[in-house]
C-alpha atoms as a PDB file:
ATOM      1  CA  UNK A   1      41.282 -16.610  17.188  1.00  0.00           C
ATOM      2  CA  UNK A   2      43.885 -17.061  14.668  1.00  0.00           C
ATOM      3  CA  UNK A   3      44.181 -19.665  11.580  1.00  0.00           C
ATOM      4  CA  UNK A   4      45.950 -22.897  12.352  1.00  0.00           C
ATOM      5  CA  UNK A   5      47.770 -25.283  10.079  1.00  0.00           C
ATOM      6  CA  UNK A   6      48.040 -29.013  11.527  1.00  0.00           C
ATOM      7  CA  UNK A   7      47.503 -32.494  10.696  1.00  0.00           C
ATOM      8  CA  UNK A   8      48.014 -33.698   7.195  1.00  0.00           C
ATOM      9  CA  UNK A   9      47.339 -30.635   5.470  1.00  0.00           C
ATOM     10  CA  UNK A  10      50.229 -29.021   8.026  1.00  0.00           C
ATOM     11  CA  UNK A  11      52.538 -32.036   7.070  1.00  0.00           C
ATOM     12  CA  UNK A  12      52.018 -31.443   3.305  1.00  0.00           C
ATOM     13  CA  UNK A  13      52.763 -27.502   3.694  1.00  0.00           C
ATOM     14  CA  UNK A  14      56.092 -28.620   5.379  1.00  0.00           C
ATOM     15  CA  UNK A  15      57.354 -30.845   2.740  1.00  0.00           C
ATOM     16  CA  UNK A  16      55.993 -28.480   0.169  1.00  0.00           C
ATOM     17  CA  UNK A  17      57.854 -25.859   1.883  1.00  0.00           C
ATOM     18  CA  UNK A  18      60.999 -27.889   2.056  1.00  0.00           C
ATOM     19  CA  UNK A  19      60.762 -28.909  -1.939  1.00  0.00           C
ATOM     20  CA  UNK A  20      60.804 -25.356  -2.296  1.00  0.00           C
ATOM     21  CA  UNK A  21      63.381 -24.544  -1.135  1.00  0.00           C
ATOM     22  CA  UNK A  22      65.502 -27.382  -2.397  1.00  0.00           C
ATOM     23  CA  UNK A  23      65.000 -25.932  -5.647  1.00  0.00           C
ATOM     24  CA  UNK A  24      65.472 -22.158  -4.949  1.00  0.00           C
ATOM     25  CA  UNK A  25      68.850 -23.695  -3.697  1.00  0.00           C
ATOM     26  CA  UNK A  26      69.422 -25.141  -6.832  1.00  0.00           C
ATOM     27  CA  UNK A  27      68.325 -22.231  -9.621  1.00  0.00           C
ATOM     28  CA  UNK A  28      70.492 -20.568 -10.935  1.00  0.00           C
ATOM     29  CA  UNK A  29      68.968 -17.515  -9.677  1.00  0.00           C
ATOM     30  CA  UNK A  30      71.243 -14.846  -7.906  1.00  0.00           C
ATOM     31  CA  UNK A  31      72.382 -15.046  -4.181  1.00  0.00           C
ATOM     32  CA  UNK A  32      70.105 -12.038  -3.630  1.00  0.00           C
ATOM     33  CA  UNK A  33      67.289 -13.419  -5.676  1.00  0.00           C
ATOM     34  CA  UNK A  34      67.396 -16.976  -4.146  1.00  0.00           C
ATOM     35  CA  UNK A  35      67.443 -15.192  -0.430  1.00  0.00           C
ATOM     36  CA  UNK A  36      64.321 -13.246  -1.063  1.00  0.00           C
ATOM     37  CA  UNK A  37      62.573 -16.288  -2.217  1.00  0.00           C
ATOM     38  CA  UNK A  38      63.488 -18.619   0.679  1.00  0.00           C
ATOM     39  CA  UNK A  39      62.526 -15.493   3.399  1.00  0.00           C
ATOM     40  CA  UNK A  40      59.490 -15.276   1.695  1.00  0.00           C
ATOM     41  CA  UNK A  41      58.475 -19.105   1.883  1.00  0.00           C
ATOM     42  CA  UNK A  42      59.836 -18.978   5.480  1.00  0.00           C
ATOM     43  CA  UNK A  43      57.646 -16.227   6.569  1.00  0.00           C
ATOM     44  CA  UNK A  44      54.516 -16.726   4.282  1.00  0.00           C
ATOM     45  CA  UNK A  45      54.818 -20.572   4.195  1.00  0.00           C
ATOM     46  CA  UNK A  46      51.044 -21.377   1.964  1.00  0.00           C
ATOM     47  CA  UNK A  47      51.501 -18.077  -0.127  1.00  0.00           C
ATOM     48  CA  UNK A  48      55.167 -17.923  -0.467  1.00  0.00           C
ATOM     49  CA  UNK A  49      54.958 -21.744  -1.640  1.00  0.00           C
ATOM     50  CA  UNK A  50      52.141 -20.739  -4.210  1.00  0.00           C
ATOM     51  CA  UNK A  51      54.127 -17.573  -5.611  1.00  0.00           C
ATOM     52  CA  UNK A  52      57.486 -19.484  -5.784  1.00  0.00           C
ATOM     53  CA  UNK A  53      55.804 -21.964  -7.979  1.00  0.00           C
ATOM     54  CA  UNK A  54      53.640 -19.526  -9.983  1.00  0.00           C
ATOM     55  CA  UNK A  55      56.617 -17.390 -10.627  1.00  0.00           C
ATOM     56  CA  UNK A  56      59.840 -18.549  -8.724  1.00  0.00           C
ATOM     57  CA  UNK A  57      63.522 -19.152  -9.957  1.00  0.00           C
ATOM     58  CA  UNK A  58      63.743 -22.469 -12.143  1.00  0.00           C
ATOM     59  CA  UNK A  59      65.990 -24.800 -11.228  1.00  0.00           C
ATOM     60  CA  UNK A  60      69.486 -25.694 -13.039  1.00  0.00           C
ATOM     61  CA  UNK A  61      68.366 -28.961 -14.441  1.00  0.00           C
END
């Protein structure tokens, strides 16, 4: 009996995710820093997304 994720909240999550990690890939973080940060919305994909924009790496721009 575990949680699912599917439909269009699912969907959203995914490009969320993806945004996210578009701009960890563009901060100007360190290699090590921007690693962590993409594991972490890999593995924890809701949470990780929240705590990468509460507190992430800004991007270059």
């Amino acid at each position: 009996m575990g949680i699912e994720v599917g439909g269009l909240f699912g969907l959203l999550l995914l490009v969320a995710d993806v945004w996210a990690i578009l701009n960890i890939f563009q901060s100007r973080s360190s290699t090590g820093g921007k690693a962590v940060w993409i594991v972490l919305v890999l593995v924890l994909p809701l949470l990780g997304f929240i705590l990468w924009f509460l507190l992430g790496p800004r991007s270059s721009s």
